[in-house]
C-alpha atoms as a PDB file:
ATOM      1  CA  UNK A   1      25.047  74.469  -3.976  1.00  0.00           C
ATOM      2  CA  UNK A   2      27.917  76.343  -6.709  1.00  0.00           C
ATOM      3  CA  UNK A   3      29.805  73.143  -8.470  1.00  0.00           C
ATOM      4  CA  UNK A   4      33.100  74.163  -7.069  1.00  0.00           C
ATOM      5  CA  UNK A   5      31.490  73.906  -3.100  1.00  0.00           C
ATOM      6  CA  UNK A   6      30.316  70.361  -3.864  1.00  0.00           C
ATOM      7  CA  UNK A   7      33.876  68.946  -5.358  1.00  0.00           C
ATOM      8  CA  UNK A   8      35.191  70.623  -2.029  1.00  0.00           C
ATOM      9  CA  UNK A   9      32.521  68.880   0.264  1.00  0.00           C
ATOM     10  CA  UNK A  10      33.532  65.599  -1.814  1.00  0.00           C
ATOM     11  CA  UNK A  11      36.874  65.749  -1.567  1.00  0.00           C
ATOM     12  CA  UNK A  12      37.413  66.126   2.189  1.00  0.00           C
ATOM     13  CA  UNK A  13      34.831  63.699   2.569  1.00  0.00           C
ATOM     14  CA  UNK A  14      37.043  60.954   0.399  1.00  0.00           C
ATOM     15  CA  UNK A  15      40.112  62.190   2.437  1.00  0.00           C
ATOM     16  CA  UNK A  16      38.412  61.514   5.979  1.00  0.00           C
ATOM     17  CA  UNK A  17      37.050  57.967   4.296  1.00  0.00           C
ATOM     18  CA  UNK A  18      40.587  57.191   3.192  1.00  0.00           C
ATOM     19  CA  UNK A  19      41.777  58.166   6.766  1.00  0.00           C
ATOM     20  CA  UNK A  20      42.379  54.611   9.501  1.00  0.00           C
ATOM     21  CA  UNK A  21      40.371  54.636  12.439  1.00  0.00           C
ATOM     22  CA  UNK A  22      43.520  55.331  14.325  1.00  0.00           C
ATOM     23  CA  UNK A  23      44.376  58.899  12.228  1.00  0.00           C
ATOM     24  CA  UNK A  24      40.330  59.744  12.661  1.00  0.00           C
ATOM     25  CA  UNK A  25      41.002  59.387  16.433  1.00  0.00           C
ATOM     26  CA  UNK A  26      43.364  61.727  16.217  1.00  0.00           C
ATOM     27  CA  UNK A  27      42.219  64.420  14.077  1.00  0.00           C
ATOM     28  CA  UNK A  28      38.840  64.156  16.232  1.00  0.00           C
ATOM     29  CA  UNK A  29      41.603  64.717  19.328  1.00  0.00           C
ATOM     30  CA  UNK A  30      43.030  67.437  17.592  1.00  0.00           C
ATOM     31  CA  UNK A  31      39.656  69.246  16.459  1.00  0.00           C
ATOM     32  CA  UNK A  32      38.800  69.047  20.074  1.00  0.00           C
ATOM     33  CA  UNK A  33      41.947  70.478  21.842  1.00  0.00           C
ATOM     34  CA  UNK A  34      41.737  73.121  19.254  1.00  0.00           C
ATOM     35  CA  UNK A  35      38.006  74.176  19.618  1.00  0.00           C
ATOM     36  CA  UNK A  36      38.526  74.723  23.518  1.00  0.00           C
ATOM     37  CA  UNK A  37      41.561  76.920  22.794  1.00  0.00           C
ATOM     38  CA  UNK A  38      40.367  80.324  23.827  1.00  0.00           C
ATOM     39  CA  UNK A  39      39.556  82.560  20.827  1.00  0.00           C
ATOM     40  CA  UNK A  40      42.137  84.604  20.688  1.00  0.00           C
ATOM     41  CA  UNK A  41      44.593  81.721  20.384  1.00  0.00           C
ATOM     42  CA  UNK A  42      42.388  80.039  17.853  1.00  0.00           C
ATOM     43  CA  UNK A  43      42.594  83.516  15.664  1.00  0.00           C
ATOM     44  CA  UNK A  44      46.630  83.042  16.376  1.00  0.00           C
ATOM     45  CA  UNK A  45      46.547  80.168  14.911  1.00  0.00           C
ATOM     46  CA  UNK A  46      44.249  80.601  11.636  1.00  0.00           C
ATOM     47  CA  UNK A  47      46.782  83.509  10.898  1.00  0.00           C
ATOM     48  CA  UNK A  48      49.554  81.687  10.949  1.00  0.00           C
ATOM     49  CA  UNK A  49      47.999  79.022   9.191  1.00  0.00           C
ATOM     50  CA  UNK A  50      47.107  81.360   6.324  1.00  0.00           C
ATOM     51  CA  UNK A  51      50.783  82.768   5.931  1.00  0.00           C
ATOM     52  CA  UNK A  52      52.107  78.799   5.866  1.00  0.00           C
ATOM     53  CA  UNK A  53      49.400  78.388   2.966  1.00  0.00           C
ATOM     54  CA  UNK A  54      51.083  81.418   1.242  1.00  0.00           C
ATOM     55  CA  UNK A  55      54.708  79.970   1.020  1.00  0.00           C
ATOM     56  CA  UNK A  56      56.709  78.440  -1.730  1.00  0.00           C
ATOM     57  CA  UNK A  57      56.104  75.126  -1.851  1.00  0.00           C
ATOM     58  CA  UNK A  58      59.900  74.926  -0.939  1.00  0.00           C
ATOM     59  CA  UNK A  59      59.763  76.398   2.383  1.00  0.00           C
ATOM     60  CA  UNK A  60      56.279  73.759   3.214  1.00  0.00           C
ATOM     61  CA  UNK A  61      58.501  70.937   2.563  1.00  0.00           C
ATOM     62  CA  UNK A  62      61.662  72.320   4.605  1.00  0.00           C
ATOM     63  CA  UNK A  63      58.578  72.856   7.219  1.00  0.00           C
ATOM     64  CA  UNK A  64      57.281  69.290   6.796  1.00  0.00           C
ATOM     65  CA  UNK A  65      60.745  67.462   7.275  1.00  0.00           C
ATOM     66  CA  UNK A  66      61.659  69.311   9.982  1.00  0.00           C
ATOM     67  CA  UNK A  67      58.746  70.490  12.391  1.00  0.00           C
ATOM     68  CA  UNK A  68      58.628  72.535  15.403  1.00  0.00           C
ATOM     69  CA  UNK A  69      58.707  70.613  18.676  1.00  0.00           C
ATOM     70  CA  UNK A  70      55.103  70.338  20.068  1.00  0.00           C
ATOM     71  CA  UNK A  71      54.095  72.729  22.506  1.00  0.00           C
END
């Protein structure tokens, strides 16, 4: 496995361990609503995920401290 795919793997791995029981419950929650999501709402999704990764870090934070209602 390439270097840069095992820092990756180890990484998320010492974010979930860092994570309390109580925020693992609900990313597990979250993984699930999302994976029974029909596809083309998952593929909705993942794109607009990918243009939020693309902004300024400006525009995340205005985005973090002021989120869009939940659905």
């Amino acid at each position: 496995m390439p270097k840069e795919k095992q820092e990756r793997i180890q990484n998320r791995l010492r974010a979930w361990a860092a994570l309390s029981p109580e925020e693992r419950a609900k990313v597990r929650e979250r993984w699930k609503k999302l994976q029974s999501l029909p596809p083309k709402e998952r593929e909705e999704l993942k794109r607009k995920w990918l243009e939020y990764e693309q902004l300024p870090e400006e525009h995340k934070d205005q985005f973090r401290s002021n989120p869009p209602p939940p659905k």
